[in-house]
Protein backbone atom coordinates (compact mmCIF):
# COMPACT_ATOMS: atom_id res chain seq x y z
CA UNK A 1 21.06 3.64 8.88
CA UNK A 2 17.90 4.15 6.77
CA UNK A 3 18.33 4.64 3.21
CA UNK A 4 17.74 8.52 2.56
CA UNK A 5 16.66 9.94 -0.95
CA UNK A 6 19.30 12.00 -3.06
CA UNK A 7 19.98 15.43 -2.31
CA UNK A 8 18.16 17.74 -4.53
CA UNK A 9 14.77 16.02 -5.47
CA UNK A 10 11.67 17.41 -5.78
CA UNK A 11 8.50 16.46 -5.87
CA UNK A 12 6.56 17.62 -9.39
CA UNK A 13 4.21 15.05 -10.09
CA UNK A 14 0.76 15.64 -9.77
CA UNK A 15 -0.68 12.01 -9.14
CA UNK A 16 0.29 9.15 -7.60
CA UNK A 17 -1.26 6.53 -9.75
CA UNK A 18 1.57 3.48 -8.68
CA UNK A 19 5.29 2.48 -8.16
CA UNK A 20 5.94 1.40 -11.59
CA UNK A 21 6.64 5.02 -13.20
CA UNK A 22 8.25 6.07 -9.97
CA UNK A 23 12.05 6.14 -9.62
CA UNK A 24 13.85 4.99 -6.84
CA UNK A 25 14.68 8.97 -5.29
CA UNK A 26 10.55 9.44 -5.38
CA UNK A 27 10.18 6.48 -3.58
CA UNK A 28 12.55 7.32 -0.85
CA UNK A 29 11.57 11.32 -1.35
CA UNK A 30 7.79 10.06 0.03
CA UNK A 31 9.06 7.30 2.75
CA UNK A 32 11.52 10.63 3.92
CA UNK A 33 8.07 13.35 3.90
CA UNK A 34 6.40 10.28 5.98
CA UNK A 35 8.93 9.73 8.51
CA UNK A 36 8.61 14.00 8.99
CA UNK A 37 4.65 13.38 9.49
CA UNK A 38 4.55 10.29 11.56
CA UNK A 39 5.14 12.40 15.09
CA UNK A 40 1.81 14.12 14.37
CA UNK A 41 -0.63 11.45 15.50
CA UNK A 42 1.39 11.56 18.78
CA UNK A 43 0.47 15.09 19.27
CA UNK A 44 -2.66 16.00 21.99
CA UNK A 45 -3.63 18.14 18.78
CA UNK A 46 -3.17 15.93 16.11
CA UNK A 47 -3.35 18.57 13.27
CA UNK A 48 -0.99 20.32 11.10
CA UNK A 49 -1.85 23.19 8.62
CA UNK A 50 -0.19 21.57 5.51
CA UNK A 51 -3.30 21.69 3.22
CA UNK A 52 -5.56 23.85 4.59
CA UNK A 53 -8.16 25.08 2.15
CA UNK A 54 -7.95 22.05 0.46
CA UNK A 55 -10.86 19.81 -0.77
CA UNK A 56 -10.21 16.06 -0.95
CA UNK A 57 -12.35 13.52 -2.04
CA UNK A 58 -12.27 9.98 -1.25
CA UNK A 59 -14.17 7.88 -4.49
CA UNK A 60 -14.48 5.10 -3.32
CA UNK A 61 -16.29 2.13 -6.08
CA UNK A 62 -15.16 -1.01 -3.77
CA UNK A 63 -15.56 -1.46 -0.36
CA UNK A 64 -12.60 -0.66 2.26
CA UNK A 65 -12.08 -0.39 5.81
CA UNK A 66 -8.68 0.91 6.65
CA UNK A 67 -7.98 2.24 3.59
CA UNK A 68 -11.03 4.40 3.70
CA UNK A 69 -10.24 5.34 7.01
CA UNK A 70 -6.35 6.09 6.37
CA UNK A 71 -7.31 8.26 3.86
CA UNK A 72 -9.88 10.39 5.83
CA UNK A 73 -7.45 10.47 9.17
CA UNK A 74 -4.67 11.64 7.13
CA UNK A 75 -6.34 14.78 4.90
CA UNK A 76 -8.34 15.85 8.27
CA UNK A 77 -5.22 15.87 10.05
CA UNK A 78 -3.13 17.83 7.12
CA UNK A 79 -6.62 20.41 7.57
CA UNK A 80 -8.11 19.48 4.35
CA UNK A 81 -11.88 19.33 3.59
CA UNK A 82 -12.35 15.50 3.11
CA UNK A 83 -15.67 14.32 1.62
CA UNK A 84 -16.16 10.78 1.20
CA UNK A 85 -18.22 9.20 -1.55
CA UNK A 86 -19.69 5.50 -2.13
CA UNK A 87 -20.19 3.72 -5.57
CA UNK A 88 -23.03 2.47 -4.18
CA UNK A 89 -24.76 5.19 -3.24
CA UNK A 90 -23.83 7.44 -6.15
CA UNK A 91 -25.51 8.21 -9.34
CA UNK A 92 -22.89 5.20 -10.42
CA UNK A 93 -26.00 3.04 -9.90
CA UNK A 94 -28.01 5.25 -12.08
CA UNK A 95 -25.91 4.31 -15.19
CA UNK A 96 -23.19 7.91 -14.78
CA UNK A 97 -20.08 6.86 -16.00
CA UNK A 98 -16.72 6.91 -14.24
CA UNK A 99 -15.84 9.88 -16.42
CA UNK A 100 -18.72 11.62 -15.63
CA UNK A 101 -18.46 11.24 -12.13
CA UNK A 102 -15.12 12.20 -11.89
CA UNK A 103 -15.50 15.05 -13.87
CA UNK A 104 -18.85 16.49 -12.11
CA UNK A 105 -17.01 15.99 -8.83
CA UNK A 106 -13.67 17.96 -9.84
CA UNK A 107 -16.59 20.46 -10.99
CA UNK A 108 -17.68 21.31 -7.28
CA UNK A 109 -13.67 22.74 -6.72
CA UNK A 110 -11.35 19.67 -5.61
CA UNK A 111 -7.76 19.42 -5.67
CA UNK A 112 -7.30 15.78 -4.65
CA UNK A 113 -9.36 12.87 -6.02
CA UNK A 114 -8.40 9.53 -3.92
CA UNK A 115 -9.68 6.49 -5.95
CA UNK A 116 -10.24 2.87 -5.35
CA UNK A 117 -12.18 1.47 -8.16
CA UNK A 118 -12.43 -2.48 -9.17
CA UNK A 119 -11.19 -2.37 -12.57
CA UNK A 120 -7.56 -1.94 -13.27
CA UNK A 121 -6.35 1.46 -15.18
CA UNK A 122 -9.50 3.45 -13.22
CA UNK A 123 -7.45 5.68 -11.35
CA UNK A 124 -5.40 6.54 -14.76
CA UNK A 125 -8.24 6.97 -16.95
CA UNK A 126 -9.19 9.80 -14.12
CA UNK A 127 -5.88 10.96 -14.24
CA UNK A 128 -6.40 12.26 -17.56
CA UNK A 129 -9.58 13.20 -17.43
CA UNK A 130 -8.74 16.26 -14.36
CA UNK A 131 -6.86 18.60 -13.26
CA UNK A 132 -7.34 18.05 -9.47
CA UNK A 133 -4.48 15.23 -8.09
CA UNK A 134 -5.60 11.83 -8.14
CA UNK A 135 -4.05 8.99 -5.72
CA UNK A 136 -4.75 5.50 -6.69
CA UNK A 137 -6.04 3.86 -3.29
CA UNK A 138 -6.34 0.37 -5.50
CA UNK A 139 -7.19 -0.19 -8.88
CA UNK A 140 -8.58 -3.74 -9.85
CA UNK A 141 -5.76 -6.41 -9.78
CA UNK A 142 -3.09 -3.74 -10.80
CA UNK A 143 -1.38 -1.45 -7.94
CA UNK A 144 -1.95 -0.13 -4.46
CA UNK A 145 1.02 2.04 -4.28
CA UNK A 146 0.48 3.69 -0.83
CA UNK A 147 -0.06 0.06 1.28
CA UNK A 148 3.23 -1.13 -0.83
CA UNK A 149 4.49 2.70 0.53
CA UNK A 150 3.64 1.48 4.21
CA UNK A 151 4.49 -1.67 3.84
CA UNK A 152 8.64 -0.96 2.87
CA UNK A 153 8.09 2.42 5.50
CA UNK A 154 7.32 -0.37 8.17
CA UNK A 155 10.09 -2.61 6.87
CA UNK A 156 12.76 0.43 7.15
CA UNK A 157 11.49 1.37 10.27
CA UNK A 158 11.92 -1.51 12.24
CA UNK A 159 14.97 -2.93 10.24
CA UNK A 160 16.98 0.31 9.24
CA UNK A 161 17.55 -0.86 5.75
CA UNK A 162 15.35 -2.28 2.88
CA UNK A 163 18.78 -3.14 0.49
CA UNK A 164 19.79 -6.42 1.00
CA UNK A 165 16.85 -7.88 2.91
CA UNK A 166 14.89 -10.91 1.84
CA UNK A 167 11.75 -10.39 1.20
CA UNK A 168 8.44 -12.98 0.68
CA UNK A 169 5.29 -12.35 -0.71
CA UNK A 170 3.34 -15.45 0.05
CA UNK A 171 -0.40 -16.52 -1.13
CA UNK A 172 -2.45 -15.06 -3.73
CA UNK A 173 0.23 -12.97 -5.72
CA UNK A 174 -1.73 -13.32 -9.04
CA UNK A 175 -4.88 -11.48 -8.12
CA UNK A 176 -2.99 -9.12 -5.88
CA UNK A 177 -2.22 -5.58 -6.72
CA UNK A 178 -0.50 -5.46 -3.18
CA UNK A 179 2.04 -7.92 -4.22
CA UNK A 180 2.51 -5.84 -8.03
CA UNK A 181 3.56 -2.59 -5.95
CA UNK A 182 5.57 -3.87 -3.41
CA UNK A 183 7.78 -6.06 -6.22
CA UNK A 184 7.98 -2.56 -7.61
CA UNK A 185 8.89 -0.56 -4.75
CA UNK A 186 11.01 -3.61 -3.25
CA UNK A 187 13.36 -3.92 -5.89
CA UNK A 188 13.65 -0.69 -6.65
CA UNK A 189 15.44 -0.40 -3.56
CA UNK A 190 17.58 -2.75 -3.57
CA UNK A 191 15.49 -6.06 -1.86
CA UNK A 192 15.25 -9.46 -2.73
CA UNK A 193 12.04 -9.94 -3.77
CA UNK A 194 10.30 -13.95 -3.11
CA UNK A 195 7.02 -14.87 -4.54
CA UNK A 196 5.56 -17.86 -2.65
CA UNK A 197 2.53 -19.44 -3.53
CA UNK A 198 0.87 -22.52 -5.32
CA UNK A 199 1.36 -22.54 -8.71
CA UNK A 200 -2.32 -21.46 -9.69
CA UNK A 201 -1.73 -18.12 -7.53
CA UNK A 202 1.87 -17.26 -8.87
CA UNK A 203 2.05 -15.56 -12.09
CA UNK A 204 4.15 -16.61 -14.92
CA UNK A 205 6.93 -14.32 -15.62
CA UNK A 206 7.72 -13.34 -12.29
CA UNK A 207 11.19 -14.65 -12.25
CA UNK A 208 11.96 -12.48 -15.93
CA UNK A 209 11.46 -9.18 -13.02
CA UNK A 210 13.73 -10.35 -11.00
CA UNK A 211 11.47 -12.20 -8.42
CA UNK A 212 12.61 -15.87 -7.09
CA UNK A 213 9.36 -17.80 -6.89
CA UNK A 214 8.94 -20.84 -4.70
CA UNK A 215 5.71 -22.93 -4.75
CA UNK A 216 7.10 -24.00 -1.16
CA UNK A 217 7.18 -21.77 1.57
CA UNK A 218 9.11 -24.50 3.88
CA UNK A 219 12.04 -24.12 1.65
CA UNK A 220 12.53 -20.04 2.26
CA UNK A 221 11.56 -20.10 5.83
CA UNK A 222 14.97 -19.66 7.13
CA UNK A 223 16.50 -17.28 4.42
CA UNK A 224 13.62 -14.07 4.29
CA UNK A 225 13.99 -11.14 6.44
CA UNK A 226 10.30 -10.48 5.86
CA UNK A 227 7.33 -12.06 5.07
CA UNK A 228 4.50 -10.66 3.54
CA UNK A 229 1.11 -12.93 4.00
CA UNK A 230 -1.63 -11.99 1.29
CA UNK A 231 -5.08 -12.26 1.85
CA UNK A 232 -6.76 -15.34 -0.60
CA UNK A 233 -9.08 -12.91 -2.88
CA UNK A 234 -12.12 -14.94 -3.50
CA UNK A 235 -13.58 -11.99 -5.28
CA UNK A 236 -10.75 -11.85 -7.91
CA UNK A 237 -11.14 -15.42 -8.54
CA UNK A 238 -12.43 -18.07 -10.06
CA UNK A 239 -12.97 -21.19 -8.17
CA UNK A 240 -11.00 -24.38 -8.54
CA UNK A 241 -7.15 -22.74 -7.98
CA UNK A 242 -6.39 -24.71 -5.03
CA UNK A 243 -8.13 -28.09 -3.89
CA UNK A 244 -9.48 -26.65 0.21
CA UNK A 245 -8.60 -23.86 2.42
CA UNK A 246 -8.10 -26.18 4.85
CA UNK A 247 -5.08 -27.79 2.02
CA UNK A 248 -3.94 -24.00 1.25
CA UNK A 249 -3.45 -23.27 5.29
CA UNK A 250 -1.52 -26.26 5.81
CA UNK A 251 0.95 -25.88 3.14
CA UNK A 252 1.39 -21.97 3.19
CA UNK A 253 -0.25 -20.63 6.31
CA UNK A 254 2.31 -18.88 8.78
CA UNK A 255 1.95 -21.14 11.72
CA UNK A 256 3.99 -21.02 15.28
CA UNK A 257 5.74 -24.59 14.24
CA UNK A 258 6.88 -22.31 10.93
CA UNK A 259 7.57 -19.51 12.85
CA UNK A 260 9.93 -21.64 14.98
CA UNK A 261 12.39 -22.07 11.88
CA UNK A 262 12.62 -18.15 11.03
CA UNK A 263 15.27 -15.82 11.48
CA UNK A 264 14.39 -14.43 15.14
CA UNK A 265 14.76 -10.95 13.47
CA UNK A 266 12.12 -11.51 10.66
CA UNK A 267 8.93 -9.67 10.79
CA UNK A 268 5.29 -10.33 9.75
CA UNK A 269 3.50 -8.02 7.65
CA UNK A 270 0.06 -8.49 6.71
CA UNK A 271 -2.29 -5.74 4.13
CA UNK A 272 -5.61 -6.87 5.58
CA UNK A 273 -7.87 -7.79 5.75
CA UNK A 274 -6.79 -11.31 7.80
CA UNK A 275 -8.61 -14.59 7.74
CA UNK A 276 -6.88 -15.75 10.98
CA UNK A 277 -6.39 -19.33 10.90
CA UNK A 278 -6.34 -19.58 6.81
CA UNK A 279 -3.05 -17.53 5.69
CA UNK A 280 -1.85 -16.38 9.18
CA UNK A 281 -2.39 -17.77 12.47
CA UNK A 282 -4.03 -16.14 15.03
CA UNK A 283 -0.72 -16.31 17.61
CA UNK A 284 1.34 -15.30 14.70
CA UNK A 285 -0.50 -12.54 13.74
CA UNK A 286 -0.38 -11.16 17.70
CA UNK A 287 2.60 -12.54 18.32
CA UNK A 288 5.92 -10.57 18.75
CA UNK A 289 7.34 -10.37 15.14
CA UNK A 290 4.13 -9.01 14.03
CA UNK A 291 3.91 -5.75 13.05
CA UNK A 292 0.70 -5.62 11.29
CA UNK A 293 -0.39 -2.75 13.75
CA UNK A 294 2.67 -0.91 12.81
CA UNK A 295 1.16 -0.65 8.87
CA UNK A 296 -1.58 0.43 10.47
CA UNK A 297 -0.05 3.37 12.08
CA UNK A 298 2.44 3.96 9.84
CA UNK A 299 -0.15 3.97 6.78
CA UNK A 300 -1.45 7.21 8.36
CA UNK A 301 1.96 9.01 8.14
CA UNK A 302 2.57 7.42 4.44
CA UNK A 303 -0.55 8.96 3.09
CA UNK A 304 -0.07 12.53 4.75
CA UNK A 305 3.26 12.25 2.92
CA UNK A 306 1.62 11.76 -0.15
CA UNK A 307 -1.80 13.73 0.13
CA UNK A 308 0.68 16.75 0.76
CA UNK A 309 3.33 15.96 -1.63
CA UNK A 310 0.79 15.81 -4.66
CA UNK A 311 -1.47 18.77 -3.02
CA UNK A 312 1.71 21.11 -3.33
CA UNK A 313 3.57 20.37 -5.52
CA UNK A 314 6.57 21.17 -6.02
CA UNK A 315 7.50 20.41 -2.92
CA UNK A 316 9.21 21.55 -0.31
CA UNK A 317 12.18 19.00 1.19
CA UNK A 318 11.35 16.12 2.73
CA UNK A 319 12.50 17.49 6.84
CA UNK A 320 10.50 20.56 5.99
CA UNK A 321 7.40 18.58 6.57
CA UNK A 322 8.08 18.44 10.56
CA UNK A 323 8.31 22.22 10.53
CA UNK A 324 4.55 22.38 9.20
CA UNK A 325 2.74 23.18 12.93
């Protein structure tokens, strides 16, 4: 049986900025909301109410696909006003600070501000700055709280637990902030948390937090419940941390001979976006413990959880959101 939050919480905080600050009850408070919002995009009318009369606004400073998308999907279908805006295409270029924007923006009327910027503390610094919400959609090398959010929803979903299960986090765990929130959100209820990696992309200190490393991923293969493959991120690197890709995909890519020696139960998660045939095979990736398609889906019901949680605030309980038609 899933893990439910304790009786009695609430929901009072007016961003969500990443799972560090957050205590175990929020986290299961928001993966609760979610499971009460994940029926909607099975609806012919895919819409719910929830924050109607609502302006959100997705800032967007780096480039993104899904996340973008997630975003958008999940305040249209709550009945927000979403409005999405591009560093590079703002006055950003014109030498307006990230203070400046934000507060010009919040200006025009918004409540929610959802913020992906390439430096690390961005979406904080905006925190203070407004009034309106802010959700940090990535911030630098620091968090991404609501793909870590997806991420353990999926994990729940499909196993009925996250306490007790093994969990890996295998490639570039020093430049990801993917890896930083799900340690954080992990642990916090109750998982195992591996990090697996060459030395050069695991980061010292790990094991003081409570996370086994391994600089083998042959010698875990048959004790995780879940791995998580990272993407290698060339842009948050420099050069030189590993000798070829072609050297990196041999010893750590997720490969059918690996997959051969894993638990039959274990799933495959992957953040995107995937370089098939460098961290993840392309039969893995499709193949029947995937559930990389899952995150997808369930990302959309994550961030409705959390786009209404911070829009109205405090919150009602968590089965009140599937009473929202």
């Amino acid at each position: 049986m899933a893990e439910t939050g304790r009786e009695g919480t609430t929901w009072t905080r007016k961003d969500l900025l990443g799972l560090e600050d957050l205590s175990r009850e929020e986290i299961l408070y928001i993966l609760d909301a979610a499971e009460g919002f994940s029926e909607v995009s099975t609806r012919s009318i895919k819409k719910v109410p929830a924050l109607r009369g609502k302006v959100i606004v997705n800032l967007f400073f780096e480039a993104s696909t899904r996340t973008r998308i997630s975003f958008e999907l999940a305040g249209t279908r709550l009945s927000a006003d979403v409005i999405n805006f591009s560093g590079a295409t703002s006055s950003a270029v014109k030498g307006e600070t990230l203070n400046d924007t934000a507060r010009n923006i919040e200006a025009m009327g918004v409540d929610i501000l959802v913020v992906r910027h390439p430096c690390s503390g961005a979406a904080l610094q905006i925190s203070r700055l407004v009034s309106a919400s802010v959700v940090n959609a990535g911030d630098g090398s620091h968090e991404h709280p609501t793909q870590a959010l997806l991420d353990i929803f999926t994990i729940r979903r499909r196993l009925g637990r996250v306490e007790g299960l093994k969990v890996a986090i295998v490639g570039d765990v020093a430049h990801s902030r993917v890896a930083r929130s799900n340690i954080w959100g992990l642990q916090k209820l109750g998982a195992e948390v591996y990090a697996v990696g060459p030395p050069t992309l695991v980061p010292r200190g790990l094991a003081k937090l409570g996370v086994k490393v391994s600089h083998h991923l042959d010698e875990v293969l048959h004790e995780v419940d879940v791995f998580n493959m990272l993407r290698i991120q060339t842009e948050r690197q420099d050069e030189g941390l590993f000798p070829t890709i072609r050297e990196y995909s041999r010893l750590f890519g997720l490969n059918r001979q690996r997959m051969r020696r894993v638990k039959p139960e274990a799933l495959v998660l992957h953040p995107g976006p995937i370089n098939r045939g460098v961290e993840i095979m392309p039969d893995v990736a499709d193949g029947p413990q995937s559930v990389i398609l899952n995150q997808v889906t369930n990302g959309l019901a994550v961030r409705m959880a959390v786009l209404y949680l911070v829009g109205t605030r405090p919150a009602a309980s968590p089965a009140a959101a599937e009473g929202l038609a």
